[in-house]
Protein backbone atom coordinates (compact mmCIF):
# COMPACT_ATOMS: atom_id res chain seq x y z
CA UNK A 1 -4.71 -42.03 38.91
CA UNK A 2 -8.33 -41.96 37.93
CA UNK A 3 -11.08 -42.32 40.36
CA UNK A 4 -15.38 -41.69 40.18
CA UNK A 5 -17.90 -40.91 42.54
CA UNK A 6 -20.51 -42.66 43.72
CA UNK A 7 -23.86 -40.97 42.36
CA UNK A 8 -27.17 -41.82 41.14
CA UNK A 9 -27.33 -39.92 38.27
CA UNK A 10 -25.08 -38.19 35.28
CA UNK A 11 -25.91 -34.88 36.60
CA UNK A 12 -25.23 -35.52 40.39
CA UNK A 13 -21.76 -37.75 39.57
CA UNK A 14 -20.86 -34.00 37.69
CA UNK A 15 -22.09 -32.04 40.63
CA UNK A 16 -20.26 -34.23 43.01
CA UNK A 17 -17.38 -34.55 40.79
CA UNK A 18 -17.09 -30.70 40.45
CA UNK A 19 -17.54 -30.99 44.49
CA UNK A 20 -14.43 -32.31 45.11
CA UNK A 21 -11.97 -30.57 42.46
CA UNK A 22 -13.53 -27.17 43.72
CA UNK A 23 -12.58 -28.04 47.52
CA UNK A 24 -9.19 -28.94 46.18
CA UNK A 25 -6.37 -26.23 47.21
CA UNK A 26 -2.94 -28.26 46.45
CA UNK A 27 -3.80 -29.92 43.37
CA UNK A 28 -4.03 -27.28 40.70
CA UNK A 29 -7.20 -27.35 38.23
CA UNK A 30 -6.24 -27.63 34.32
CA UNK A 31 -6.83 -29.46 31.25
CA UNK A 32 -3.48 -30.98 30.97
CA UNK A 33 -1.07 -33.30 33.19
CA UNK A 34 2.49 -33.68 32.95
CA UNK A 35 3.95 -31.33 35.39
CA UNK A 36 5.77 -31.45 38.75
CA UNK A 37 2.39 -29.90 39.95
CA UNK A 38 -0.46 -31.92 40.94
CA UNK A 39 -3.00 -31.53 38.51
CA UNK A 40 -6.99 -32.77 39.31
CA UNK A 41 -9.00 -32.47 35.94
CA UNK A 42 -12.54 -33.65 34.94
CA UNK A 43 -12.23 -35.90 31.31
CA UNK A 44 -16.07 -35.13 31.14
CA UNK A 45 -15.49 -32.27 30.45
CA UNK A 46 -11.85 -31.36 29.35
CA UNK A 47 -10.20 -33.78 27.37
CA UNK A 48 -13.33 -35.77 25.92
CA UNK A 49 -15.56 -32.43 25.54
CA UNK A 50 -16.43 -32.73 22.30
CA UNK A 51 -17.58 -36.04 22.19
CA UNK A 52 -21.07 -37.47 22.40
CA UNK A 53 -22.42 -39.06 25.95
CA UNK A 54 -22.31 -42.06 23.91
CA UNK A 55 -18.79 -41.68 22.73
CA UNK A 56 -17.47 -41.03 26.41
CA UNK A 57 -19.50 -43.74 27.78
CA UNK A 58 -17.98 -46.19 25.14
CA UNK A 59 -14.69 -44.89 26.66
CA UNK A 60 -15.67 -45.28 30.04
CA UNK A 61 -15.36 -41.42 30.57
CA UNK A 62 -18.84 -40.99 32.37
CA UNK A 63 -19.55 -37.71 34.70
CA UNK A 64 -18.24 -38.79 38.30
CA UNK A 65 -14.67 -39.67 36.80
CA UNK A 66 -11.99 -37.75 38.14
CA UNK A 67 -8.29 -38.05 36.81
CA UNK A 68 -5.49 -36.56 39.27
CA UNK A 69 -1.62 -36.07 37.56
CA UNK A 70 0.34 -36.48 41.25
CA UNK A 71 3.45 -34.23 41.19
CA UNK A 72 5.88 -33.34 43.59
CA UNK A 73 3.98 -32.26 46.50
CA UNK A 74 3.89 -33.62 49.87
CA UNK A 75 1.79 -36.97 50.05
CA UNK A 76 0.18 -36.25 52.80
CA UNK A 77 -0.93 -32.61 51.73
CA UNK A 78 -2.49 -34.23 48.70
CA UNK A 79 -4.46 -36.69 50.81
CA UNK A 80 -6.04 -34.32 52.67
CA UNK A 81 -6.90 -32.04 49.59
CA UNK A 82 -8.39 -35.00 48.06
CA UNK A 83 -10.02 -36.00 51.70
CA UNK A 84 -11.75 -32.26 52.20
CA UNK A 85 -13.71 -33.13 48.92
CA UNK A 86 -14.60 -36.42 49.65
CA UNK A 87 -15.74 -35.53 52.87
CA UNK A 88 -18.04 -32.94 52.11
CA UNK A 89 -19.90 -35.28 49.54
CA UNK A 90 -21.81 -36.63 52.38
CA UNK A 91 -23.54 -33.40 52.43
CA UNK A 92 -24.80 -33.16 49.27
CA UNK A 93 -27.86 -34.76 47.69
């Protein structure tokens, strides 16, 4: 599942972007998926690193995008991971 934040810039999509995975507490933070963990990454800057803003806008990679590997957990302890994120976007500029 791959989803991107509303934001009016590159550098405030990252920021808000960053937001959310930071809040998140089930979802585990890495650079790969494929486990029986939930996994929350940021292509940005994992996956398509090394390529040019260009490059990853080509691919539709652009700052805001999110990409979340659901495992096994609970489905309603992953919304609300996701939800304390989103939630707190409203507070930042």
């Amino acid at each position: 599942l791959s989803f991107t934040v509303r934001a009016d810039s590159p550098e405030q999509a990252r920021r808000r972007a960053f937001h959310v995975i930071d809040a998140c507490q089930v979802c585990s933070i890495a650079t790969n998926v494929g486990d029986v963990k939930s996994i929350i990454t940021h292509p940005a800057s994992t996956s398509h690193g090394r390529l040019s803003d260009a490059q990853r806008d080509a691919a539709g990679v652009v700052q805001g995008l999110m990409r979340l590997s659901v495992g096994l957990e609970h489905l309603g302890d992953l919304q609300a991971d996701l939800r304390r994120g989103l939630d707190g976007l409203q507070q930042l500029a």
